[in-house]
Every structure is written in C-alpha cells, then in structure tokens.
N, C-alpha and C. Protein backbone atom coordinates (compact mmCIF):
# COMPACT_ATOMS: atom_id res chain seq x y z
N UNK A 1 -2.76 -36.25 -75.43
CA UNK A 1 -3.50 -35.02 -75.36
C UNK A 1 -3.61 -34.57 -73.91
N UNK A 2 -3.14 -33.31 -73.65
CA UNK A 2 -3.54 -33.05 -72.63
C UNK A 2 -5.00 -32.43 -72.14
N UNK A 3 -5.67 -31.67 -71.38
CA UNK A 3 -6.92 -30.96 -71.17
C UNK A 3 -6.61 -30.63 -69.90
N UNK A 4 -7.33 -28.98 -70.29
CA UNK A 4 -7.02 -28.14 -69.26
C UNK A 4 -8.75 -27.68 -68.84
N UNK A 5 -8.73 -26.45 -67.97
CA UNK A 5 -9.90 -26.15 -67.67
C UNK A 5 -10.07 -24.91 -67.26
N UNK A 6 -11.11 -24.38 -67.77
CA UNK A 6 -10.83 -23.06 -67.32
C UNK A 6 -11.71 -22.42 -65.81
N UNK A 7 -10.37 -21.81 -64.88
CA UNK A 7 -10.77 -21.38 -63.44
C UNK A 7 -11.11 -19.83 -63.36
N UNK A 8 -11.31 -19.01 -64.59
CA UNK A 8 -11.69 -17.65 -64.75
C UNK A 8 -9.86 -16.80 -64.58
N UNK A 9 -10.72 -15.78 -63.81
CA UNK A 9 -9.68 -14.75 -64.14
C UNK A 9 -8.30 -15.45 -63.33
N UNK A 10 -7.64 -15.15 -63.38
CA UNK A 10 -6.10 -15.04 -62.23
C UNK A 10 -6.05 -14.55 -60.73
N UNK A 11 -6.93 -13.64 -60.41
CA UNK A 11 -7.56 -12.78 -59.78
C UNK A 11 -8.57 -13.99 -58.35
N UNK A 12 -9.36 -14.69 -59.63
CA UNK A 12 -10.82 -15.75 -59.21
C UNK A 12 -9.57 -17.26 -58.48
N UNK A 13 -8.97 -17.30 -59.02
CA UNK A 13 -7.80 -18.52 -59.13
C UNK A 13 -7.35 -18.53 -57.62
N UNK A 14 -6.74 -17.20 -57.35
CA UNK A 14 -5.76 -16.82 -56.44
C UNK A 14 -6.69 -16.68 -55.27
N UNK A 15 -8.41 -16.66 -55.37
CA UNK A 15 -8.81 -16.71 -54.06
C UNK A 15 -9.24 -17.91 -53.69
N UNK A 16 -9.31 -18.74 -55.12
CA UNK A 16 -9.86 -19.92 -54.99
C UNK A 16 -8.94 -20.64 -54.08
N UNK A 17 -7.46 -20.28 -54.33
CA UNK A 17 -6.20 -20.85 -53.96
C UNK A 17 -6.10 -20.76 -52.45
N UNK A 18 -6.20 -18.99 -52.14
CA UNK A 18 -6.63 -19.25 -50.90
C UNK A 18 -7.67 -19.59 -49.92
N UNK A 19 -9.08 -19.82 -50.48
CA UNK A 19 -9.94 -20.55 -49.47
C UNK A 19 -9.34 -21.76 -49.59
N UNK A 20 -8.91 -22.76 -50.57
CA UNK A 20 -8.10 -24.10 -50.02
C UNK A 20 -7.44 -24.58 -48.78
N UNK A 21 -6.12 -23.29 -48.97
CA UNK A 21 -5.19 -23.33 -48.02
C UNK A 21 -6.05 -23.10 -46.56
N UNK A 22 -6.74 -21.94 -46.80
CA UNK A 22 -7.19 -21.28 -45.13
C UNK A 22 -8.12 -22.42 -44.43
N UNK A 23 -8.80 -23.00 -45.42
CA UNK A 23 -10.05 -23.96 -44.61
C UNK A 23 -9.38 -26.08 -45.02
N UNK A 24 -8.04 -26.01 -45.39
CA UNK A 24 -7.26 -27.27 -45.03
C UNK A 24 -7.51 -28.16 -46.46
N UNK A 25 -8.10 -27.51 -46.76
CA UNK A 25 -8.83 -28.46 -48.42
C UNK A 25 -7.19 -29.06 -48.99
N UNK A 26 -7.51 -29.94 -49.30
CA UNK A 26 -6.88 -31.15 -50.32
C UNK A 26 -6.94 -32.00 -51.07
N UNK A 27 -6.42 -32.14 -51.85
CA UNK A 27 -7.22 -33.11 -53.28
C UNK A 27 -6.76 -34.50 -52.90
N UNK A 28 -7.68 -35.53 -53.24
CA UNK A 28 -7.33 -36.79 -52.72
C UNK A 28 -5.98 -37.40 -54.00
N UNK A 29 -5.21 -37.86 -53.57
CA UNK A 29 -4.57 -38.68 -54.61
C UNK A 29 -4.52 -39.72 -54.79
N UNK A 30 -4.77 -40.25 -55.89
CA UNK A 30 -4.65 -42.15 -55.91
C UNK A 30 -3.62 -42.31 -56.16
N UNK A 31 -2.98 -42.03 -56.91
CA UNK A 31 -1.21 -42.75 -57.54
C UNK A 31 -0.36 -41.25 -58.25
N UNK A 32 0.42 -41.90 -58.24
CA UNK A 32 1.78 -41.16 -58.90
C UNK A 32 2.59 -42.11 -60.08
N UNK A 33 2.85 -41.09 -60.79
CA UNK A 33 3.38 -41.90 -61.66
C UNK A 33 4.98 -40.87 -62.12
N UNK A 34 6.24 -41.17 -62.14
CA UNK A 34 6.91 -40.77 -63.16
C UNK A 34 7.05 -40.50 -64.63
N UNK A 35 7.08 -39.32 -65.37
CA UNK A 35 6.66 -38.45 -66.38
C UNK A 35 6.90 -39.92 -67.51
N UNK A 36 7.99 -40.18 -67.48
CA UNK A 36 8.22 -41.73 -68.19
C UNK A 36 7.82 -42.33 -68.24
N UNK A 37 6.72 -42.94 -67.42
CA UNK A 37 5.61 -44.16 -67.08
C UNK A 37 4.15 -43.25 -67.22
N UNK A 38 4.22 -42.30 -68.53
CA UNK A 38 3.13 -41.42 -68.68
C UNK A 38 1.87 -42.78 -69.39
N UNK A 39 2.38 -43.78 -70.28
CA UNK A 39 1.53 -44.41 -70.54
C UNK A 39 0.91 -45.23 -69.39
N UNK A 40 1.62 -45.79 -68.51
CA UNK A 40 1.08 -46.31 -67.15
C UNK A 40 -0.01 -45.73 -66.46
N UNK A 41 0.55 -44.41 -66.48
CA UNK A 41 -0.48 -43.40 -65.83
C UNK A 41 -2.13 -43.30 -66.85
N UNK A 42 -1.56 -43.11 -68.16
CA UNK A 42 -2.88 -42.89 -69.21
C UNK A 42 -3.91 -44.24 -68.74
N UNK A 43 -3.63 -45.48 -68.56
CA UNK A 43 -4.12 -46.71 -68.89
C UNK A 43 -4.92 -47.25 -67.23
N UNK A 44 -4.16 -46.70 -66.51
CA UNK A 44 -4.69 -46.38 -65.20
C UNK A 44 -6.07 -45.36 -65.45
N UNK A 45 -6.12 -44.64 -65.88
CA UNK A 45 -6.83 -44.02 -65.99
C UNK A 45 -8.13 -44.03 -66.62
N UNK A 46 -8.06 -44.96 -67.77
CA UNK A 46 -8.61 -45.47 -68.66
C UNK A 46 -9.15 -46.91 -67.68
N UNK A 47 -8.65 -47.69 -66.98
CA UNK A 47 -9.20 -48.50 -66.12
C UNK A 47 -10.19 -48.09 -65.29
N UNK A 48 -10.47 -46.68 -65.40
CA UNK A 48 -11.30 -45.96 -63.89
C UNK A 48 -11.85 -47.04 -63.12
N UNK A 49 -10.59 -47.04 -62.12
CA UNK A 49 -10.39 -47.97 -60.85
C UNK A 49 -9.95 -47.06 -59.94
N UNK A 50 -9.65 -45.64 -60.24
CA UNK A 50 -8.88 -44.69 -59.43
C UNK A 50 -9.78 -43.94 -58.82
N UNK A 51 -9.56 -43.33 -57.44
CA UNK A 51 -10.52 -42.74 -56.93
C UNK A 51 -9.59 -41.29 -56.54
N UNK A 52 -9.91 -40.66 -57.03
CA UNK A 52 -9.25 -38.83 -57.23
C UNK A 52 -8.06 -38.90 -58.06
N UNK A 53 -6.70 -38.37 -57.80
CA UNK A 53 -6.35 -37.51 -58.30
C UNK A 53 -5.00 -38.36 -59.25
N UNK A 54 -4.56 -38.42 -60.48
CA UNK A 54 -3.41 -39.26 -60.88
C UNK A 54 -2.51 -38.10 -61.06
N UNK A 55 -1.26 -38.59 -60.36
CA UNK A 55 -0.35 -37.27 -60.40
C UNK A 55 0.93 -37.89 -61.46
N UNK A 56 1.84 -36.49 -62.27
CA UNK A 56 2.86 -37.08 -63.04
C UNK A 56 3.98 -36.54 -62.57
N UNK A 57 5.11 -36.97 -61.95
CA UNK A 57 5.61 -36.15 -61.33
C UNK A 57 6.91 -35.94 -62.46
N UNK A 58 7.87 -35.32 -62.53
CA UNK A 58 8.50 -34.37 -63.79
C UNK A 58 10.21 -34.42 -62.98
C-alpha cells in the first residue's frame, strides 16, 4: 500500500517548494533502498530504527 498526503493546491506546493530551496531546507535521509528490495525497505520501516526519510530509488 502506498499513502500519500495531501499539500493543498499546486499553487500552495510550488511555494512550499520554493521556501525549501531559498532557505537550504532538506529532508534527512536514513537509507535507500532499490525498488526490488521494496520489502527490505517495508521491514526497515516497520523496525522504526530509522531516523527520517526511507528512499526507493526506481
């Protein structure tokens, strides 16, 4: 299952996007995982041992 979230309009998104960029903001990442090792990634997750962000890369 995936889950998404909702950031409002497209409009709200795109400034959100840019106060990120302008003031250096970045999301922390804990791991990466390849789209293939999606269960790796799920179970990691499910361990909450991770501190921010689990990425899947494609």
């Amino acid at each position: 299952t995936l889950s998404g979230i909702t950031v409002g309009s497209r409009r709200m998104q795109e400034d959100m996007i840019d106060a990120l960029e302008a003031n250096g903001i970045k999301p922390v990442i804990d791991s990466t995982f390849p789209l293939d090792k999606i269960a790796d990634a799920f179970a990691h997750q499910a361990s909450q041992k991770h501190f921010g962000k689990i990425v899947l890369t494609v």
